[in-house]
Structure formats: structure tokens, C-alpha cells
PDB file of N, CA and C in Angstrom:
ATOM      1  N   UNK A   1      -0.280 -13.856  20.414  1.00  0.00           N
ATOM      2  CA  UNK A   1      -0.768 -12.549  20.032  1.00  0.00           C
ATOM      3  C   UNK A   1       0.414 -11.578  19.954  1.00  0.00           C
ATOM      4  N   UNK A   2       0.269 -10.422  19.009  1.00  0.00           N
ATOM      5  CA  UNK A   2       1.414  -9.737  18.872  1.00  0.00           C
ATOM      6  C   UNK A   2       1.530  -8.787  19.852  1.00  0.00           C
ATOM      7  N   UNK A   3       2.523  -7.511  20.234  1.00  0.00           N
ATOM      8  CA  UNK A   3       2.685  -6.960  21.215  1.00  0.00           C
ATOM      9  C   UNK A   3       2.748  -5.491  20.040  1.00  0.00           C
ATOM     10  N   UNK A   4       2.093  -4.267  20.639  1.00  0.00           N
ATOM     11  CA  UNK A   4       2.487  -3.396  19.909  1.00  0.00           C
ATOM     12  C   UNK A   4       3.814  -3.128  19.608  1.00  0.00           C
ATOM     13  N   UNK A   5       4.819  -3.465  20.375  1.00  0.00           N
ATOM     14  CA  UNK A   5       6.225  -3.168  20.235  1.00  0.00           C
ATOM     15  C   UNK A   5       6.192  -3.874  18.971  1.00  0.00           C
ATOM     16  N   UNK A   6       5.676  -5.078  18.422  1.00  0.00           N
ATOM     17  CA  UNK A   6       6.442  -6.185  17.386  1.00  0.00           C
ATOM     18  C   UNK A   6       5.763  -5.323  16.310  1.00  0.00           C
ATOM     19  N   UNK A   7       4.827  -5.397  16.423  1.00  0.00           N
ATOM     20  CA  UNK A   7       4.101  -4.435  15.528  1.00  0.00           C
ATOM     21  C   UNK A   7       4.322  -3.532  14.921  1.00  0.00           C
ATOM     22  N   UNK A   8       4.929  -1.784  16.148  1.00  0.00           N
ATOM     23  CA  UNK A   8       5.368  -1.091  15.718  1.00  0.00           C
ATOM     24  C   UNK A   8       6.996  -1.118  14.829  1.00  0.00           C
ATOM     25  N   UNK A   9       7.708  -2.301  14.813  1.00  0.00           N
ATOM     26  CA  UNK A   9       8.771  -2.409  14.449  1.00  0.00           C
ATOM     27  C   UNK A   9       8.218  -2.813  13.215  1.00  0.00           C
ATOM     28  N   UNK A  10       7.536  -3.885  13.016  1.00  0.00           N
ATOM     29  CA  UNK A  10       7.197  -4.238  11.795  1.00  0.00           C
ATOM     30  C   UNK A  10       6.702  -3.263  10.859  1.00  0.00           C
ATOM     31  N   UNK A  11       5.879  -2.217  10.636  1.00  0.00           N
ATOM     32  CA  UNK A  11       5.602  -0.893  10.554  1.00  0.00           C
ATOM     33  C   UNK A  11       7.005  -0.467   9.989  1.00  0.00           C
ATOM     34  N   UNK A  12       7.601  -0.236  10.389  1.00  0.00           N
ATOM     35  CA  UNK A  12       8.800   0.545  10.540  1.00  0.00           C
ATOM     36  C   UNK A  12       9.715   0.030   9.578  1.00  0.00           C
ATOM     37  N   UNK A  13       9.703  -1.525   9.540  1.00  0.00           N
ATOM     38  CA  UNK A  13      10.514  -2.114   8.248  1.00  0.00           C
ATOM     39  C   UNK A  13       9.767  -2.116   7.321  1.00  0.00           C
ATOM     40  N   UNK A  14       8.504  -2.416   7.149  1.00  0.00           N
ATOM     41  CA  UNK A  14       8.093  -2.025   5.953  1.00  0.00           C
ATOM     42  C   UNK A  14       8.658  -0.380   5.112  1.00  0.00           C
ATOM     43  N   UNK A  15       8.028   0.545   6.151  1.00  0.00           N
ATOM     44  CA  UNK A  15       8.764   1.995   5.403  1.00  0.00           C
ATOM     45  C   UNK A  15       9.998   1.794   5.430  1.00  0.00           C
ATOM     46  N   UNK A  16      10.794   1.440   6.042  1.00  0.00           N
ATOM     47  CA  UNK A  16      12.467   1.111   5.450  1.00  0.00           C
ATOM     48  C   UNK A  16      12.393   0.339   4.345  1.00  0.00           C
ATOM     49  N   UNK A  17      11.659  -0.482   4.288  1.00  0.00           N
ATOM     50  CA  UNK A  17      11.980  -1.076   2.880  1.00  0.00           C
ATOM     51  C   UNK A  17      11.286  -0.115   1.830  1.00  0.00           C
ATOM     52  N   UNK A  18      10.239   0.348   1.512  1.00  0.00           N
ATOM     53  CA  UNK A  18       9.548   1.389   0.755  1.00  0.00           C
ATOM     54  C   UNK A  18      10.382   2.297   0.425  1.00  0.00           C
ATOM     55  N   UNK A  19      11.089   2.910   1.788  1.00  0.00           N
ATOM     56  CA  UNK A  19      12.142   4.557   1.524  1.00  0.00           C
ATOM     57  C   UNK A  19      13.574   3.638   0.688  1.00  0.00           C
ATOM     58  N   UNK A  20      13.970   1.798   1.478  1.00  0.00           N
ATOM     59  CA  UNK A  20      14.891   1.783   0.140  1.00  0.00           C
ATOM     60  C   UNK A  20      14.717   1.629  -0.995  1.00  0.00           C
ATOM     61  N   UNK A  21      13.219   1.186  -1.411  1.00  0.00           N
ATOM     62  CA  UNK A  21      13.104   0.916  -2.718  1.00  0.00           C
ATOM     63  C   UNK A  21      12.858   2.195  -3.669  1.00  0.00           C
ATOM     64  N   UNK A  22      12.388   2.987  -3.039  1.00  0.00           N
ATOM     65  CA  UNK A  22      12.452   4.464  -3.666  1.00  0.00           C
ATOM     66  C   UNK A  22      13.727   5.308  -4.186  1.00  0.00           C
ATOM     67  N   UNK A  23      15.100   4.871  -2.794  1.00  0.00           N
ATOM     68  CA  UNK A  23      16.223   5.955  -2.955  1.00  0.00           C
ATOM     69  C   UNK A  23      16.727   4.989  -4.009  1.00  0.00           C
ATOM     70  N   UNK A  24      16.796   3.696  -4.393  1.00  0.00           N
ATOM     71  CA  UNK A  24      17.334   2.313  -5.256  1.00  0.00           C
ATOM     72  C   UNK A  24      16.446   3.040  -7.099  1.00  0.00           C
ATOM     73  N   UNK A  25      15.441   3.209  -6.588  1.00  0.00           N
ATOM     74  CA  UNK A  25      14.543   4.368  -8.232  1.00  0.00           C
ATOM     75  C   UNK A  25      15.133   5.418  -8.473  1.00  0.00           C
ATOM     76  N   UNK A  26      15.727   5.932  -7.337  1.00  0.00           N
ATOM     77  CA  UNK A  26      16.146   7.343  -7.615  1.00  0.00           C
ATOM     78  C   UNK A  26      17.514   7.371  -7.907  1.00  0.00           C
ATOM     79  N   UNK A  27      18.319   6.653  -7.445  1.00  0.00           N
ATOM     80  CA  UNK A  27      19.871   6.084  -7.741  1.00  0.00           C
ATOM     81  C   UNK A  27      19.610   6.062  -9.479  1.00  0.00           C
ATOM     82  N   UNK A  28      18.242   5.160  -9.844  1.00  0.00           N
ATOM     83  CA  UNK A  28      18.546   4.351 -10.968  1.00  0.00           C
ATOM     84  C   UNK A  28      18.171   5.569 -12.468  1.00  0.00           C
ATOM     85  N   UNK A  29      17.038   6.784 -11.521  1.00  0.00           N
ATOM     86  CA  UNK A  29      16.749   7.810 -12.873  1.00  0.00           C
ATOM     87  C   UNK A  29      17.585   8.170 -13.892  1.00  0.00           C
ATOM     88  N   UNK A  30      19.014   8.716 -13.267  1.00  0.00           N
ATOM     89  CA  UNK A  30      19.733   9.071 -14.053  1.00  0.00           C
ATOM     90  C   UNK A  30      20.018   8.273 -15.496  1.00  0.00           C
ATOM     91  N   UNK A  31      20.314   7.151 -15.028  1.00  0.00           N
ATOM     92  CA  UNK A  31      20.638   6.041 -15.794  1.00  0.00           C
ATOM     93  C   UNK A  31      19.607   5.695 -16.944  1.00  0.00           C
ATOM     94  N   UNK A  32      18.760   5.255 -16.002  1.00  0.00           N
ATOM     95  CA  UNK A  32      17.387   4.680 -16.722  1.00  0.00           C
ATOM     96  C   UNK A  32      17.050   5.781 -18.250  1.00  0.00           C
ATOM     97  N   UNK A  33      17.075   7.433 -17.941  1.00  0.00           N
ATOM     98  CA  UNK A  33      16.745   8.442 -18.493  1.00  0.00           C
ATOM     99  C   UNK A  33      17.936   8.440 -19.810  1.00  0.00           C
ATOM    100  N   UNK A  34      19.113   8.421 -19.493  1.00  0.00           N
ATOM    101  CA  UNK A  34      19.799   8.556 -20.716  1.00  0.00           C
ATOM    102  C   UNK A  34      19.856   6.514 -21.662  1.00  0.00           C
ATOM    103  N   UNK A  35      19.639   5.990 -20.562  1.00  0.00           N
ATOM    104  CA  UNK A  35      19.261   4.836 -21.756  1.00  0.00           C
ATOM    105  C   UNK A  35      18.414   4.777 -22.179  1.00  0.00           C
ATOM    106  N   UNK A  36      17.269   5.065 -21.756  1.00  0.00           N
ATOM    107  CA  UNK A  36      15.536   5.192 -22.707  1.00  0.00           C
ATOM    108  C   UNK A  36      15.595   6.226 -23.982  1.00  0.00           C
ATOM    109  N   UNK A  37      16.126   6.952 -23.287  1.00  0.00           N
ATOM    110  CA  UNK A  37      15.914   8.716 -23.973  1.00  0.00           C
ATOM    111  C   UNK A  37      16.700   9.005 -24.311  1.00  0.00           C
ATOM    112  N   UNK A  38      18.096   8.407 -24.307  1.00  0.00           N
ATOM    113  CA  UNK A  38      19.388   9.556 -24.491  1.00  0.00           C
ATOM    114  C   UNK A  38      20.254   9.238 -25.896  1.00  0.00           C
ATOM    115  N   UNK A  39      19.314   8.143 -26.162  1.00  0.00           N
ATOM    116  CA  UNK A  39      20.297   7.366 -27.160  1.00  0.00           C
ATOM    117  C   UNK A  39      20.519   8.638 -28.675  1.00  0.00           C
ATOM    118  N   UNK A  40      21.858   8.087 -29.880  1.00  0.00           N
ATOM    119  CA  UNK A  40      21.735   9.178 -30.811  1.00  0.00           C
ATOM    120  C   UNK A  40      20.817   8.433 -31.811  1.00  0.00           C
ATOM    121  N   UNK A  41      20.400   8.963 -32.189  1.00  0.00           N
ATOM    122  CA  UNK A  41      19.248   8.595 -33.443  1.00  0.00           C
ATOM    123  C   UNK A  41      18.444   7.605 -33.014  1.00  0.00           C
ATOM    124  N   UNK A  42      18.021   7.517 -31.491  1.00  0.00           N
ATOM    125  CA  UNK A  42      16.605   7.064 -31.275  1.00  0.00           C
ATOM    126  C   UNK A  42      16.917   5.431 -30.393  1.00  0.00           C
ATOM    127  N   UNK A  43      18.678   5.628 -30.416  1.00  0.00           N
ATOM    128  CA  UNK A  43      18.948   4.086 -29.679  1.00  0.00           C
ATOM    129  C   UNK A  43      18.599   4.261 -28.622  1.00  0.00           C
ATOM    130  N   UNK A  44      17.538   2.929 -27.948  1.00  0.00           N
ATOM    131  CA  UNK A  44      17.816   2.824 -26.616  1.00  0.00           C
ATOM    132  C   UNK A  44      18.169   1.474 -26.123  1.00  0.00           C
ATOM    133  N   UNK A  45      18.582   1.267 -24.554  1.00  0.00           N
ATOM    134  CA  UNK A  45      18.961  -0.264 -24.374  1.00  0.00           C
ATOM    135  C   UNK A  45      17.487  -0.577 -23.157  1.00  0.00           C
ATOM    136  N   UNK A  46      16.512  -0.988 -23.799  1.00  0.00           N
ATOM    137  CA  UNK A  46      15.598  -1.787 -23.200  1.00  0.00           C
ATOM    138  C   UNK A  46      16.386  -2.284 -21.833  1.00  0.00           C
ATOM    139  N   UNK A  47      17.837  -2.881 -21.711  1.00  0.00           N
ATOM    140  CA  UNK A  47      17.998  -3.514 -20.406  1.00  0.00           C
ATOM    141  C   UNK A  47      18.560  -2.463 -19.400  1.00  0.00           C
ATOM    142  N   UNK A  48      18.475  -1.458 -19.774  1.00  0.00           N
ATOM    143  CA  UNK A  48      18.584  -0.498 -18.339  1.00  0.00           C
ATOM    144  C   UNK A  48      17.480  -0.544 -17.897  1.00  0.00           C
ATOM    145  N   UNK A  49      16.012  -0.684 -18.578  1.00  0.00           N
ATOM    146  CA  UNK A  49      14.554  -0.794 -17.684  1.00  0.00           C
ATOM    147  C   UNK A  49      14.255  -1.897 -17.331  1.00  0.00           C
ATOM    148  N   UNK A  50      15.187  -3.383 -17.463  1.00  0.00           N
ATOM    149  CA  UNK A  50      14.437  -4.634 -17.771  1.00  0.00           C
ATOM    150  C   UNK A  50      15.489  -5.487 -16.789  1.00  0.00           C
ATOM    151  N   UNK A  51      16.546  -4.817 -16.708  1.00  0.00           N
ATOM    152  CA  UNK A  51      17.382  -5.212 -15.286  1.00  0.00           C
ATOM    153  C   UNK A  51      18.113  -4.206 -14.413  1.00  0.00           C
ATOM    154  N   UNK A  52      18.371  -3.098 -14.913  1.00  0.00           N
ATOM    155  CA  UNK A  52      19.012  -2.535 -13.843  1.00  0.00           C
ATOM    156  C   UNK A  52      17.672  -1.542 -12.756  1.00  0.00           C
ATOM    157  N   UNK A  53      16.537  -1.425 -13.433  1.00  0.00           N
ATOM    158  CA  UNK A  53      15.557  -1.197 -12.513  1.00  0.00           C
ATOM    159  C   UNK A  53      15.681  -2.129 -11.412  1.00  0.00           C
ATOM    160  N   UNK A  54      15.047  -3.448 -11.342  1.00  0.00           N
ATOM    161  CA  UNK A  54      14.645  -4.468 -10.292  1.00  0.00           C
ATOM    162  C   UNK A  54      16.281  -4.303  -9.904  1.00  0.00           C
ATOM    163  N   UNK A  55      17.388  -4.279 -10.148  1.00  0.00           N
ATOM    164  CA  UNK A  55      18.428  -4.621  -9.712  1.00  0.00           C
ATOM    165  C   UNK A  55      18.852  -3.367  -8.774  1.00  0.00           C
ATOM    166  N   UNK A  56      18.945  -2.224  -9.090  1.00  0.00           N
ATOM    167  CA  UNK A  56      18.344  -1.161  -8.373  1.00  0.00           C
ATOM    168  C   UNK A  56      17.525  -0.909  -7.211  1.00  0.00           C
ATOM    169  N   UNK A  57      16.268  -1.608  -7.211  1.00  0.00           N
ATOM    170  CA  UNK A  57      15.102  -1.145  -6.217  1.00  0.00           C
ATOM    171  C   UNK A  57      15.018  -2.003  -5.230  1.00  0.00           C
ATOM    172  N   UNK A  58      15.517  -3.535  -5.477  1.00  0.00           N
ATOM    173  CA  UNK A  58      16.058  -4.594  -4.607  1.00  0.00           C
ATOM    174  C   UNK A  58      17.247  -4.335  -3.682  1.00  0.00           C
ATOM    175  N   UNK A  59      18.098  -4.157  -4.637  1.00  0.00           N
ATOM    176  CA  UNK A  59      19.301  -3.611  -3.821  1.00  0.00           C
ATOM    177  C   UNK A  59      18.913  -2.207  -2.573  1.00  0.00           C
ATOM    178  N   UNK A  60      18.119  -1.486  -3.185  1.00  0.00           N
ATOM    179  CA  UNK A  60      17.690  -0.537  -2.127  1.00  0.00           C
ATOM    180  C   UNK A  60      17.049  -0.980  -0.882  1.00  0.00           C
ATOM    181  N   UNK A  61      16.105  -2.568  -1.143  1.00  0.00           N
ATOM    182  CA  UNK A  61      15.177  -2.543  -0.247  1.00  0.00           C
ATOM    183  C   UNK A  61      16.445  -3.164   0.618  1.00  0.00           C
ATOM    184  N   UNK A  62      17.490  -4.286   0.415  1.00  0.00           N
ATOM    185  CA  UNK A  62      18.080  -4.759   1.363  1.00  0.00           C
ATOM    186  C   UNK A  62      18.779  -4.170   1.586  1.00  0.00           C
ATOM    187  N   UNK A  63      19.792  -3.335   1.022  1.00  0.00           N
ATOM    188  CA  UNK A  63      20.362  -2.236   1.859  1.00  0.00           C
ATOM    189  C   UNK A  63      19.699  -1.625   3.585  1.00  0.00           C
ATOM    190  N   UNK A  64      18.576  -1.255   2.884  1.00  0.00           N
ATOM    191  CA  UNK A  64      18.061  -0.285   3.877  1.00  0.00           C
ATOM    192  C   UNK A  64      17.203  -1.089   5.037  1.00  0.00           C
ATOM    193  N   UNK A  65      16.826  -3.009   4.827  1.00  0.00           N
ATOM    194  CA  UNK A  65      16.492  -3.645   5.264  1.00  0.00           C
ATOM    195  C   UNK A  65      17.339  -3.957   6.530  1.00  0.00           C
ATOM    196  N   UNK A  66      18.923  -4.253   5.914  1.00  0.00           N
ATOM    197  CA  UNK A  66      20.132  -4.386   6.654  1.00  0.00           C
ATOM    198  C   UNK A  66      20.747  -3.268   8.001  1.00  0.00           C
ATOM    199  N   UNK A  67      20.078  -2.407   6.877  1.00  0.00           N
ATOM    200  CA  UNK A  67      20.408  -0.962   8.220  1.00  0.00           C
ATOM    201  C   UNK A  67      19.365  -1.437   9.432  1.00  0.00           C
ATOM    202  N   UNK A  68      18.277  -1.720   9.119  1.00  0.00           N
ATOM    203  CA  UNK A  68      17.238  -1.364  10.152  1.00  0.00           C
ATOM    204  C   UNK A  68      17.478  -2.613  10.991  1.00  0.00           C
ATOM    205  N   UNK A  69      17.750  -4.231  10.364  1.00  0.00           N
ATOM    206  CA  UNK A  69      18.184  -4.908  11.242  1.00  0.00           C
ATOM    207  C   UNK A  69      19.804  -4.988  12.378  1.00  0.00           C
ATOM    208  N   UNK A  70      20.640  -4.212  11.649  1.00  0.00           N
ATOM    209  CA  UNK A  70      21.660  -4.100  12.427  1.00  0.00           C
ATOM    210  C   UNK A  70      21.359  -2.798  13.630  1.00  0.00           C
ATOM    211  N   UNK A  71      20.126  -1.673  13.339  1.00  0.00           N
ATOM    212  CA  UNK A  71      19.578  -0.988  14.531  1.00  0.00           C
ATOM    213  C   UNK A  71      19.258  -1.569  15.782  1.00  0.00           C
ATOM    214  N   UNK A  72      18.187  -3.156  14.970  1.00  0.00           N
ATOM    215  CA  UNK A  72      17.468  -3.721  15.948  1.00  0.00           C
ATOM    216  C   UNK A  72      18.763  -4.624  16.507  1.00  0.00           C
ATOM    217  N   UNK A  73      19.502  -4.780  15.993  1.00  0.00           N
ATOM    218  CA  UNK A  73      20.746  -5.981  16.605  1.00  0.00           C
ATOM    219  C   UNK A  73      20.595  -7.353  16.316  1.00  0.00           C
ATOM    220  N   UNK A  74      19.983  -7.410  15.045  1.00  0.00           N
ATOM    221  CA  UNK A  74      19.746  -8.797  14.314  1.00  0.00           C
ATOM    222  C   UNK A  74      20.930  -8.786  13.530  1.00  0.00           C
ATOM    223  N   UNK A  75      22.005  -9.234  13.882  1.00  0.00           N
ATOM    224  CA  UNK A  75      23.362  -9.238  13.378  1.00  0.00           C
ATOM    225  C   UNK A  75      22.966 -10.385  12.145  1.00  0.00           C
ATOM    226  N   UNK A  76      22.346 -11.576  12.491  1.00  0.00           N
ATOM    227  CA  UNK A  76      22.512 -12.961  11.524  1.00  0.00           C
ATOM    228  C   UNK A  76      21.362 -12.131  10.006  1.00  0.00           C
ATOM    229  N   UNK A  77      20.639 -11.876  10.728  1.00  0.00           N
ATOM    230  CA  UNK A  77      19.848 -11.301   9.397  1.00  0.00           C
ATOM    231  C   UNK A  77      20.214 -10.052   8.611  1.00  0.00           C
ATOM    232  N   UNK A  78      20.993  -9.113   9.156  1.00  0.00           N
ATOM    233  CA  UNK A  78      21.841  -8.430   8.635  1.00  0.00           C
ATOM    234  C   UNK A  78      22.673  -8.980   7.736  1.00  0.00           C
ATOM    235  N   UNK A  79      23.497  -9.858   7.958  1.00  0.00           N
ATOM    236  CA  UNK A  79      24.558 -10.625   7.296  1.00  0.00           C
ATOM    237  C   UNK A  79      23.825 -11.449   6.140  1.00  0.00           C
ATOM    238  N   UNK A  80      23.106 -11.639   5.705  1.00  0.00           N
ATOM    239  CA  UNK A  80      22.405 -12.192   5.420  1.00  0.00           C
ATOM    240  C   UNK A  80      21.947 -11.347   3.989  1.00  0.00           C
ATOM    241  N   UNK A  81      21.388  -9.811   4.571  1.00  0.00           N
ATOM    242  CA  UNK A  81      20.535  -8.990   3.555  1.00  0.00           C
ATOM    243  C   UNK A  81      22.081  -8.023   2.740  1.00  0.00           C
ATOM    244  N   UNK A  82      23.110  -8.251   3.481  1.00  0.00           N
ATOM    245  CA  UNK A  82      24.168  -7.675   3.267  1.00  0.00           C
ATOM    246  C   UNK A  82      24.793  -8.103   1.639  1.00  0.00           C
ATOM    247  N   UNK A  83      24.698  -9.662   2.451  1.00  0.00           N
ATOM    248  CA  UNK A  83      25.284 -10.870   1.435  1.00  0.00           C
ATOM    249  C   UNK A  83      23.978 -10.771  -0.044  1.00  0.00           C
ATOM    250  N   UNK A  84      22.791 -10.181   0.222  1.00  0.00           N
ATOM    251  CA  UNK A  84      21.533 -10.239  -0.941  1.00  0.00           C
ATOM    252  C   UNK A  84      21.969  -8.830  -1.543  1.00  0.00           C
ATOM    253  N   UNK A  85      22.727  -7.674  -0.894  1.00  0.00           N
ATOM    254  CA  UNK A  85      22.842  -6.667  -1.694  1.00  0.00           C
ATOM    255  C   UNK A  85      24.234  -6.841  -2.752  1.00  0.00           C
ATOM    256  N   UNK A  86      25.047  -7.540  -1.754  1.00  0.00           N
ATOM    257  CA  UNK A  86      26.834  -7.736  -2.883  1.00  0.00           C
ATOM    258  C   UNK A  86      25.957  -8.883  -3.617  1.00  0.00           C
ATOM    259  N   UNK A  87      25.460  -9.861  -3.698  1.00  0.00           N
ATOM    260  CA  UNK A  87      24.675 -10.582  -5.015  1.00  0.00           C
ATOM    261  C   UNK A  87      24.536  -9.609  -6.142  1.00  0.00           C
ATOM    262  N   UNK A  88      23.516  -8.975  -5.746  1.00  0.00           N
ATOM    263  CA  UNK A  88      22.713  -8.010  -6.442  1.00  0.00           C
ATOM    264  C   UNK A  88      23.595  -7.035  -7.334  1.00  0.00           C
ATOM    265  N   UNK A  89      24.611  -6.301  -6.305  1.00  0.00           N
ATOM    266  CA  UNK A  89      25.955  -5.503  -7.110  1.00  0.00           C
ATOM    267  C   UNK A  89      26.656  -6.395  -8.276  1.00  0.00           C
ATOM    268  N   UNK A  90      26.654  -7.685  -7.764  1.00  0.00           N
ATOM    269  CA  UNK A  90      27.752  -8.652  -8.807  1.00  0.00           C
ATOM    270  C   UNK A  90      26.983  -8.540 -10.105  1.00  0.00           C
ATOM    271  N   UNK A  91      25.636  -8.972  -9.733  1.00  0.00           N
ATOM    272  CA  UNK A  91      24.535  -9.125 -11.319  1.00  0.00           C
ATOM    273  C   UNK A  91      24.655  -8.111 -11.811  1.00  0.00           C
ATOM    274  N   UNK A  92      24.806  -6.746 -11.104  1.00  0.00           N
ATOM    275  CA  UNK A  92      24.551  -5.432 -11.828  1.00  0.00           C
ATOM    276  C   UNK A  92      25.727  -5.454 -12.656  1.00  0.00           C
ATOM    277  N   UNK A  93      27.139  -5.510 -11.807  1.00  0.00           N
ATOM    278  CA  UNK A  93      28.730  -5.156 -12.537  1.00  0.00           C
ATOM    279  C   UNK A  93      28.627  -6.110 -13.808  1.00  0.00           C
ATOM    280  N   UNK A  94      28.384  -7.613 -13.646  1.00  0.00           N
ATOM    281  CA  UNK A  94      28.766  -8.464 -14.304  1.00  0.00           C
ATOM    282  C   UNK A  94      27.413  -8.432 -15.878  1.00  0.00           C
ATOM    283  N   UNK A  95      26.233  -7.779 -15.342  1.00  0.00           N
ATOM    284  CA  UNK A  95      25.761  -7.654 -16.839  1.00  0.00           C
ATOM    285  C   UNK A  95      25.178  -6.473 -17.221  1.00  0.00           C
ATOM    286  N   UNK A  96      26.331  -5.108 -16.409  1.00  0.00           N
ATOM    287  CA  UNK A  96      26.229  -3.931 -16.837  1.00  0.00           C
ATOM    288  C   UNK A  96      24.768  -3.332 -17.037  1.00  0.00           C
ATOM    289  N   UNK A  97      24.418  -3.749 -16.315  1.00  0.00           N
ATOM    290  CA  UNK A  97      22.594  -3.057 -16.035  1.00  0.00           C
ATOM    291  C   UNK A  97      22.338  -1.901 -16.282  1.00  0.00           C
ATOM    292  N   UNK A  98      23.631  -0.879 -15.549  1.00  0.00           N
ATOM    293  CA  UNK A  98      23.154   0.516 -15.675  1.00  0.00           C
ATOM    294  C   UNK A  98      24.163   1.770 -16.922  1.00  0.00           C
ATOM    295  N   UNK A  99      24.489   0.415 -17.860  1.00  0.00           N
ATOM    296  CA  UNK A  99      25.183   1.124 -18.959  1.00  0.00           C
ATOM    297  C   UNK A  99      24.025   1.604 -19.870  1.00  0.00           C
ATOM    298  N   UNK A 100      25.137   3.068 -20.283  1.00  0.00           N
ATOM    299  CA  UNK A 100      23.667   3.577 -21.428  1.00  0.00           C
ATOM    300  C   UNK A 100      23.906   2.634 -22.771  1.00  0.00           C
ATOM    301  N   UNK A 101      23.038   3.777 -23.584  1.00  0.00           N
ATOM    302  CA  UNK A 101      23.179   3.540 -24.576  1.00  0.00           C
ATOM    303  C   UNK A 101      24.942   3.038 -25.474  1.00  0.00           C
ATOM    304  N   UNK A 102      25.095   2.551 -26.548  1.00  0.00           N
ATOM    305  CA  UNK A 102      26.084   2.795 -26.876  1.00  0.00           C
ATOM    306  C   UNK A 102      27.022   4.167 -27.126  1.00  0.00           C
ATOM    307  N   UNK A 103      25.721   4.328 -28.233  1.00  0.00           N
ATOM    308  CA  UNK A 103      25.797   6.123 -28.448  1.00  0.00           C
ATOM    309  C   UNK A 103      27.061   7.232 -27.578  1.00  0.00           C
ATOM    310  N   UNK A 104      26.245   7.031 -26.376  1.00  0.00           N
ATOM    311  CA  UNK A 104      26.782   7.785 -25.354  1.00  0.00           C
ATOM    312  C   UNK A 104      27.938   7.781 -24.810  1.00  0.00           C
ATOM    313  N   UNK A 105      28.768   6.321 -24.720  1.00  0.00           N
ATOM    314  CA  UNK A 105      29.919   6.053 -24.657  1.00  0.00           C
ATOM    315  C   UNK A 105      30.793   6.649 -25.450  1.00  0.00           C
ATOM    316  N   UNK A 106      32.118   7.086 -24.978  1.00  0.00           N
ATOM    317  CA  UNK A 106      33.424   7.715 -26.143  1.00  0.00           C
ATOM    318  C   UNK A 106      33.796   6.768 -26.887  1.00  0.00           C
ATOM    319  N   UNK A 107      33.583   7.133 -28.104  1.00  0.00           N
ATOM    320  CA  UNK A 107      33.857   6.185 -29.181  1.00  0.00           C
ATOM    321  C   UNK A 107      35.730   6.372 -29.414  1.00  0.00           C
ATOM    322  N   UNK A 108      36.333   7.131 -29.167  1.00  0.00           N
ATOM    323  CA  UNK A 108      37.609   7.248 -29.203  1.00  0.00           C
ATOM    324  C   UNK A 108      37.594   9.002 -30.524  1.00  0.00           C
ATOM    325  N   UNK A 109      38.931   8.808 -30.605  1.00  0.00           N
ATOM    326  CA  UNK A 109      38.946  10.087 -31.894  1.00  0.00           C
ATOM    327  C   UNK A 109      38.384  10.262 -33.592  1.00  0.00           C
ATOM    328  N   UNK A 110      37.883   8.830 -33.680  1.00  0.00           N
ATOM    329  CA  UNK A 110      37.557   8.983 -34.921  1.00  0.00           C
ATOM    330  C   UNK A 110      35.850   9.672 -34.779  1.00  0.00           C
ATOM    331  N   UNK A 111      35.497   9.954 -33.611  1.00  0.00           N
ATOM    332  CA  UNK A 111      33.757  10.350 -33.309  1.00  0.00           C
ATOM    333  C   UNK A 111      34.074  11.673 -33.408  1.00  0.00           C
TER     334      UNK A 111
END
């Protein structure tokens, strides 16, 4: 049977994970907004909503998963959600998730 203590902790990671998956949405608005919306003459890149969202809101939840286990002193599972957020960064860097549009980029002096 559980103990309210296990309980109330469990509680507690859930809203840590909720508040990271929220600040991981809110990281991602900026972004998300000028690639949907920002493009010139109507470009947008579908994969700012189609990967750098989930790549975003994941990364938030283990981030903030990691915090709450290194509170509790779960060092191995820390290490662990640490190692799921640098994953997560690599996918983002390596297939530019949260690039806008082209548009938006400096085209150099001939623009």
C-alpha cells in the first residue's frame, strides 16, 4: 500500500512535469509563431509544428523531471532524464526544428 509521502511526491512530479511541458510551449511560441505566420508571401515550415513542438515540450518535461529527481536525490534517474534532454537538444540542433521560415533568414546584400 502506498504511504501519503509516496503519493504526495508523485503529485508533485506530475506538476513538474506539466509546469515543464508548458515552459518547453512557451520556449517554443516564439519560434513556432514566426514559422507558421511569419513567412514572406505566405511561406511557412510545417516542421517547426511537426518537430520542434514535441522536441520542445519533451525536453521541458525532462528537464524539469531531472530537477525534481536530483531534489529527491535520485542521482541514477537524474542522469538518466539529463542524458533524454542532450538527446533531445542533438535532434533539435541536428534537424534544426526551431528554424523559421526561409524568408526570414538574411539572405546576404543582394535582399
Amino acid at each position: 500500500m502506498e504511504t501519503r509521502q509516496e503519493a504526495a511526491a508523485g503529485t508533485i512530479g506530475c506538476l513538474a512535469a506539466v509546469l515543464g511541458a508548458l515552459a518547453g510551449i512557451a520556449a517554443w511560441l516564439p519560434y513556432g509563431r514566426k514559422g507558421l505566420f511569419g513567412g514572406f508571401e505566405g511561406e511557412t515550415d510545417p516542421a517547426v509544428l511537426w518537430l520542434g513542438l514535441p522536441v520542445m515540450a519533451l525536453g521541458g518535461i525532462a528537464t524539469a523531471l531531472a530537477v525534481f529527481a536530483v531534489v529527491r536525490g535520485r542521482w541514477l534517474g537524474a542522469l538518466g532524464l539529463v542524458a533524454a534532454a542532450a538527446g533531445l537538444a542533438a535532434f533539435g540542433y541536428a534537424f534544426d526544428v526551431l528554424a523559421g521560415p526561409q524568408a526570414l533568414e538574411d539572405c546576404g546584400s543582394p535582399c
